[in-house]
N, C-alpha and C. Protein backbone atom coordinates (compact mmCIF):
# COMPACT_ATOMS: atom_id res chain seq x y z
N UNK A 1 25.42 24.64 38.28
CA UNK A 1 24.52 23.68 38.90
C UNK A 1 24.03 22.70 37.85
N UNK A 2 24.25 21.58 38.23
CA UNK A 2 23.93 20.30 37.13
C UNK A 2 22.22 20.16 37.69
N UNK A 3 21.41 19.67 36.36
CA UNK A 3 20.46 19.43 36.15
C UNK A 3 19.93 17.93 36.12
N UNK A 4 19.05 17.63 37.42
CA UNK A 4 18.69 15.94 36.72
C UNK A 4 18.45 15.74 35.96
N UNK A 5 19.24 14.55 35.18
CA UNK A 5 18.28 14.04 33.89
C UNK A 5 16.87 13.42 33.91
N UNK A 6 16.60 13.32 34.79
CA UNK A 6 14.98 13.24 34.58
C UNK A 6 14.39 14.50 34.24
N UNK A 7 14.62 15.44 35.11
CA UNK A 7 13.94 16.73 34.09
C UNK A 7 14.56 17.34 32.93
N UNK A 8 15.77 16.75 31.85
CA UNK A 8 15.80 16.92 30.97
C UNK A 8 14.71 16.77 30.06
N UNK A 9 14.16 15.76 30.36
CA UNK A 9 13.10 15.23 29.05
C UNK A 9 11.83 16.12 29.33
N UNK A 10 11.69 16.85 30.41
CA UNK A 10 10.19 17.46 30.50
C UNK A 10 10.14 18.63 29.81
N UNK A 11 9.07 18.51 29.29
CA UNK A 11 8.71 19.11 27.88
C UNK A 11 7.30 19.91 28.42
N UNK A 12 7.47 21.55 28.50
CA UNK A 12 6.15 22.09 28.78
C UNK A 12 5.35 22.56 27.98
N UNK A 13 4.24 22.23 27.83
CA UNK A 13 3.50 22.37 26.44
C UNK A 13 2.60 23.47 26.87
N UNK A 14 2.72 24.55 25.55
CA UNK A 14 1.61 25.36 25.29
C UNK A 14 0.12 24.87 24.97
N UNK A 15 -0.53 25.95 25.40
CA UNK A 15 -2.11 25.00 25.41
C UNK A 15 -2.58 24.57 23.55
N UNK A 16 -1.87 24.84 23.04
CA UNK A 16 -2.47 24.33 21.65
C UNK A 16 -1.88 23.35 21.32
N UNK A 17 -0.63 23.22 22.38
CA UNK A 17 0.33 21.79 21.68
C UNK A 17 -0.26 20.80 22.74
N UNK A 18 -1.12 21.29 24.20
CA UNK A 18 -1.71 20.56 25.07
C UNK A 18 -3.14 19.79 24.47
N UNK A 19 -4.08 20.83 23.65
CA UNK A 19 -5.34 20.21 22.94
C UNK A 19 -4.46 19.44 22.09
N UNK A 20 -3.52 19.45 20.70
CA UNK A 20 -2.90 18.71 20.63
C UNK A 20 -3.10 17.58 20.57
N UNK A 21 -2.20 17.23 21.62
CA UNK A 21 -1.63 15.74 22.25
C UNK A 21 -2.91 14.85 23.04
N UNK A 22 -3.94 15.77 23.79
CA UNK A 22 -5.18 14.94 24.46
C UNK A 22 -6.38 14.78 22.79
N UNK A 23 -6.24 15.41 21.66
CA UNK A 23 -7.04 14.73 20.95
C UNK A 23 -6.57 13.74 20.00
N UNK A 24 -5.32 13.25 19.92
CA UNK A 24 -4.29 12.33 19.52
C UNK A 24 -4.17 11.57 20.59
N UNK A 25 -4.30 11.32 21.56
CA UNK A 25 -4.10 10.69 22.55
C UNK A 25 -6.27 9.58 23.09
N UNK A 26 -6.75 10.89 22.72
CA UNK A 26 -8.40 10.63 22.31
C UNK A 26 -8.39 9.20 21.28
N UNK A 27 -8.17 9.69 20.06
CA UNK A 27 -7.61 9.11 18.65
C UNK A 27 -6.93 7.37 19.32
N UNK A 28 -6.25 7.54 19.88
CA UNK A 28 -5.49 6.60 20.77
C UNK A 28 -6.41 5.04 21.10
N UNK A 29 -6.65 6.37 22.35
CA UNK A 29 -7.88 5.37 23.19
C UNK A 29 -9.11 4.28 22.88
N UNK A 30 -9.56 5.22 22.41
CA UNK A 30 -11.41 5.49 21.34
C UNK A 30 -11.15 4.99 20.56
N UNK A 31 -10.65 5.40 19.13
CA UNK A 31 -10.94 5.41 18.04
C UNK A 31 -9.92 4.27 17.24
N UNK A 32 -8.89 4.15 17.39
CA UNK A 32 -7.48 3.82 16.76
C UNK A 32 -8.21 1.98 17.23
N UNK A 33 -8.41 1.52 18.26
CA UNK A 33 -8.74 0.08 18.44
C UNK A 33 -10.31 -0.45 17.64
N UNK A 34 -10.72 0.40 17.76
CA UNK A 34 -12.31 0.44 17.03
C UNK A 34 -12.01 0.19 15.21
N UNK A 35 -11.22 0.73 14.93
CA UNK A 35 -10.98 1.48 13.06
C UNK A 35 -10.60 -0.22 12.37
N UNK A 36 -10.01 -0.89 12.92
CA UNK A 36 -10.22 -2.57 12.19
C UNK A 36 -8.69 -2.81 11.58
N UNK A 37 -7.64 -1.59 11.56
CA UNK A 37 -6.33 -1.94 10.73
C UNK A 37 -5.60 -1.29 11.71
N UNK A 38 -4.45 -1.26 11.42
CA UNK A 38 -3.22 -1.07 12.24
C UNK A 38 -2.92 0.32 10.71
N UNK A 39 -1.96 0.99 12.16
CA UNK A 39 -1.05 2.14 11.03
C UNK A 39 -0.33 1.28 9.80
N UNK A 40 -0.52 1.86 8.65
CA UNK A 40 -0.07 1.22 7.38
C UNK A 40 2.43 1.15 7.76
N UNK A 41 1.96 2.33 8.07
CA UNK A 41 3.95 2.62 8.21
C UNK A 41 4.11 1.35 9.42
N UNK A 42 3.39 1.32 10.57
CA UNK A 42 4.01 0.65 11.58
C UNK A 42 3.87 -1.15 11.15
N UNK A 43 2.71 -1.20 10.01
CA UNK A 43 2.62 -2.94 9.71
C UNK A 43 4.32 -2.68 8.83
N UNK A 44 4.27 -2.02 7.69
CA UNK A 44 5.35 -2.35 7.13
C UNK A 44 6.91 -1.67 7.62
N UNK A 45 6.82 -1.27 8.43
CA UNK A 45 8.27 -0.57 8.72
C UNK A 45 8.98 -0.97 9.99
N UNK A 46 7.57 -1.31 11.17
CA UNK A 46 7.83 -1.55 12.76
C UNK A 46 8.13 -0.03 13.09
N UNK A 47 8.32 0.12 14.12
CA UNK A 47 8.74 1.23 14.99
C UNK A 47 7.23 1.47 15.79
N UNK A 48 7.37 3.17 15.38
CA UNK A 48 5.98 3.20 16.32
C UNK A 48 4.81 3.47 15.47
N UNK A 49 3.57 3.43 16.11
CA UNK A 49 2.67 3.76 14.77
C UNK A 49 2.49 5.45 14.38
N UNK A 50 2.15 6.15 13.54
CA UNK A 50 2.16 7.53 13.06
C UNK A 50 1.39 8.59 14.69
N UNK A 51 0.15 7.97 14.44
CA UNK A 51 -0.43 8.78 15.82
C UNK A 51 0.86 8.72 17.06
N UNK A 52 1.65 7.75 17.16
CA UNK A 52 2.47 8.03 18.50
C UNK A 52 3.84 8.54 18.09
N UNK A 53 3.98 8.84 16.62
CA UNK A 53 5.04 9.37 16.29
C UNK A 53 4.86 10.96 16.08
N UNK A 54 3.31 11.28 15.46
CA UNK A 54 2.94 12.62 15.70
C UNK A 54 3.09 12.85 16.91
N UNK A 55 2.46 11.98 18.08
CA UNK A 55 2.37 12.33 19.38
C UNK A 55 4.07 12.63 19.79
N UNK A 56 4.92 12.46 19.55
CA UNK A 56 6.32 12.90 20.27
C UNK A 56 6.58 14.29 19.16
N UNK A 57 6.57 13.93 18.22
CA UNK A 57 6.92 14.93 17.39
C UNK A 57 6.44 16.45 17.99
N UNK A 58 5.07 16.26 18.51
CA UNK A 58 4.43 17.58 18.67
C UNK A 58 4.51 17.74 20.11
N UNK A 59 4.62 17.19 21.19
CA UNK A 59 5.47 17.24 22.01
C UNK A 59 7.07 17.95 22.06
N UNK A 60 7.45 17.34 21.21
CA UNK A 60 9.10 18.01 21.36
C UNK A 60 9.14 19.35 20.21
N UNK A 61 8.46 19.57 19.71
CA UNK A 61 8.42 20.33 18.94
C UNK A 61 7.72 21.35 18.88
N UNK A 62 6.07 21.02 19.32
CA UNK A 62 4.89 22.01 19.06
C UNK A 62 4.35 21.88 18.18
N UNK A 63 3.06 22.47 18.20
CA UNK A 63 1.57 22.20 17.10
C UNK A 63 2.66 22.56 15.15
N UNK A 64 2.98 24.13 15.50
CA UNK A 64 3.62 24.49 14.69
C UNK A 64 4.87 24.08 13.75
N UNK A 65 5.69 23.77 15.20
CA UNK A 65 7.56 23.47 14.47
C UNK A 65 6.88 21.88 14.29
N UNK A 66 5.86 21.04 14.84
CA UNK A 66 5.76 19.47 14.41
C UNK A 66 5.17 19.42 13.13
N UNK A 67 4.65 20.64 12.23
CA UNK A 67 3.28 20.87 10.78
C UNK A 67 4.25 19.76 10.33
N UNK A 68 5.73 20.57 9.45
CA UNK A 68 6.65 19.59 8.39
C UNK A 68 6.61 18.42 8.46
N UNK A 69 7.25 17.67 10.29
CA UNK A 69 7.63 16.74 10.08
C UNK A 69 6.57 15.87 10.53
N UNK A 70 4.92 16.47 10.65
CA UNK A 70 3.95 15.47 10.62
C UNK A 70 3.77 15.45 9.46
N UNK A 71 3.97 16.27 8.51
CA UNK A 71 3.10 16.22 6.80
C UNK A 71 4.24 15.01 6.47
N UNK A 72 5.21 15.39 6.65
CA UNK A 72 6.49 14.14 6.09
C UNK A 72 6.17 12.91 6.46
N UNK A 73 5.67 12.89 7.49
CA UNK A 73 5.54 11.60 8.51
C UNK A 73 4.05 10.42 7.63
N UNK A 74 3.10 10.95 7.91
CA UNK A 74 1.92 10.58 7.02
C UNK A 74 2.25 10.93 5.70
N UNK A 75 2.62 11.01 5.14
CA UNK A 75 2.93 11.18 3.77
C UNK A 75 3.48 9.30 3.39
N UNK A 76 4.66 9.56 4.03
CA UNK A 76 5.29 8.36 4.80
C UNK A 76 4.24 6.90 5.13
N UNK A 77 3.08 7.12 5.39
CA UNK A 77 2.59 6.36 5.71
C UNK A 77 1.55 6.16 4.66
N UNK A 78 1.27 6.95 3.90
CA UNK A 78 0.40 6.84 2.56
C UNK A 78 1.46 6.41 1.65
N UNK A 79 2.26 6.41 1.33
CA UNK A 79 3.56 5.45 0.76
C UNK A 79 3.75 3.70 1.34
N UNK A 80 3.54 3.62 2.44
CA UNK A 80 3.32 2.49 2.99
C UNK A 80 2.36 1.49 3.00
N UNK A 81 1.03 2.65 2.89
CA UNK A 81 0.12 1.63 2.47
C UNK A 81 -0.14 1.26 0.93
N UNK A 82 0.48 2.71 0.04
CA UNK A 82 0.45 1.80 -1.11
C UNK A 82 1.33 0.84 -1.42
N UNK A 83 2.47 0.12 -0.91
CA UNK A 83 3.24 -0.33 -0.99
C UNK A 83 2.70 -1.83 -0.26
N UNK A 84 1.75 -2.13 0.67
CA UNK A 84 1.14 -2.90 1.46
C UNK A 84 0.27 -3.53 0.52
N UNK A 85 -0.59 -2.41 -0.08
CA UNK A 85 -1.79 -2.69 -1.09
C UNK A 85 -1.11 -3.81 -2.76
N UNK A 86 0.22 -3.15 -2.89
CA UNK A 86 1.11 -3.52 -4.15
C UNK A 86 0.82 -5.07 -3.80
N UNK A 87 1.65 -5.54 -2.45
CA UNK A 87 2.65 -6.77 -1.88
C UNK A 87 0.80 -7.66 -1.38
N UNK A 88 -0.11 -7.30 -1.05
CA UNK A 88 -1.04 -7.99 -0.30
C UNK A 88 -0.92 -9.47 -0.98
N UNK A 89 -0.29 -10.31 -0.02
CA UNK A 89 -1.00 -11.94 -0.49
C UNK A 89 -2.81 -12.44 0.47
N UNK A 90 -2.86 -12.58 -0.71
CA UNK A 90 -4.26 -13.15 0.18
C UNK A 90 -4.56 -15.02 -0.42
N UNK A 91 -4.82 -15.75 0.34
CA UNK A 91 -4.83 -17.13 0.53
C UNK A 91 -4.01 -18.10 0.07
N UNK A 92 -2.73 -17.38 0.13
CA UNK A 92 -0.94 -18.52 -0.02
C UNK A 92 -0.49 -17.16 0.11
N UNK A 93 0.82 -18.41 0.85
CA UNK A 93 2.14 -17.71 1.86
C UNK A 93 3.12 -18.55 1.04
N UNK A 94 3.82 -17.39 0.07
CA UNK A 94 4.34 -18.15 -0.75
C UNK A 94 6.14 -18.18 0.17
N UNK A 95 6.33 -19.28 0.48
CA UNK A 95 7.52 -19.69 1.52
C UNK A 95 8.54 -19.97 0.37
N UNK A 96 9.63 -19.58 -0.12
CA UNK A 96 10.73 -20.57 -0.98
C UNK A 96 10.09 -20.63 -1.81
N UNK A 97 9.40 -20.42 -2.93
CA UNK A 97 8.91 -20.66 -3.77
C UNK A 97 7.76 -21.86 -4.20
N UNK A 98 7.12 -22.38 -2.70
CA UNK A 98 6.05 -23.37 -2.26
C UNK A 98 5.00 -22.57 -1.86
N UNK A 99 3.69 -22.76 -2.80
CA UNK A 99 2.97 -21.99 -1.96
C UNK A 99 2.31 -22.93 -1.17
N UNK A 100 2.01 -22.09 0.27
CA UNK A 100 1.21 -22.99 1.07
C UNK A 100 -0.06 -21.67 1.40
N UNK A 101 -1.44 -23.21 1.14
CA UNK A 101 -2.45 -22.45 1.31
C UNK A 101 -2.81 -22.38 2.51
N UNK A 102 -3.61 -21.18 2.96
CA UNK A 102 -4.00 -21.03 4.45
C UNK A 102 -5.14 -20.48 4.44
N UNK A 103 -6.05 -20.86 5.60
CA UNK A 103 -7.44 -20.28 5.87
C UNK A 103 -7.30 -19.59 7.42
N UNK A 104 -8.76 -18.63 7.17
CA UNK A 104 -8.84 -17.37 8.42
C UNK A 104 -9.91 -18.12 8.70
């Protein structure tokens, strides 16, 4: 008996991978628009930002099997921001080797 692929992807979470995902998802809502910066990995890399990459990770994985590849993940993103902090131009956008000045 073949299986829809729509319920391939459903993923049933144990209640610790359920607190989890609703206080990352909290983090989300609340807090993440309030904090004044964007994820350091998602300004310099694109994709998704860390909280929504923990958020699948621990989803498909669990509180437990997601520990590694969240420690890897933010690790990842503390690499990013020092790398952000290195590169910061602040008042010229140096284009071709012209700088042009700009105001906020």
């Amino acid at each position: 008996m073949a299986v829809h692929p729509s319920l391939v992807s459903v993923v049933v979470m144990g209640p610790l991978t359920r607190v989890a995902d609703a206080t990352i998802r909290g983090y989300q809502r609340y807090l993440s628009p309030r904090k004044g910066w964007n994820c350091a990995h998602l300004v310099a890399h694109g994709g998704r930002s860390c909280s929504a990459e923990v958020r699948r990770i621990i989803a498909a994985r669990g509180v437990l099997g997601g520990a590694v590849p969240t420690a890897v993940r933010l690790f990842a993103c503390y690499q990013a921001a020092a790398l952000l902090a290195r590169t910061d131009v602040q008042g010229v956008c140096c284009c071709g080797g012209i700088p042009i000045p700009f105001r906020f």
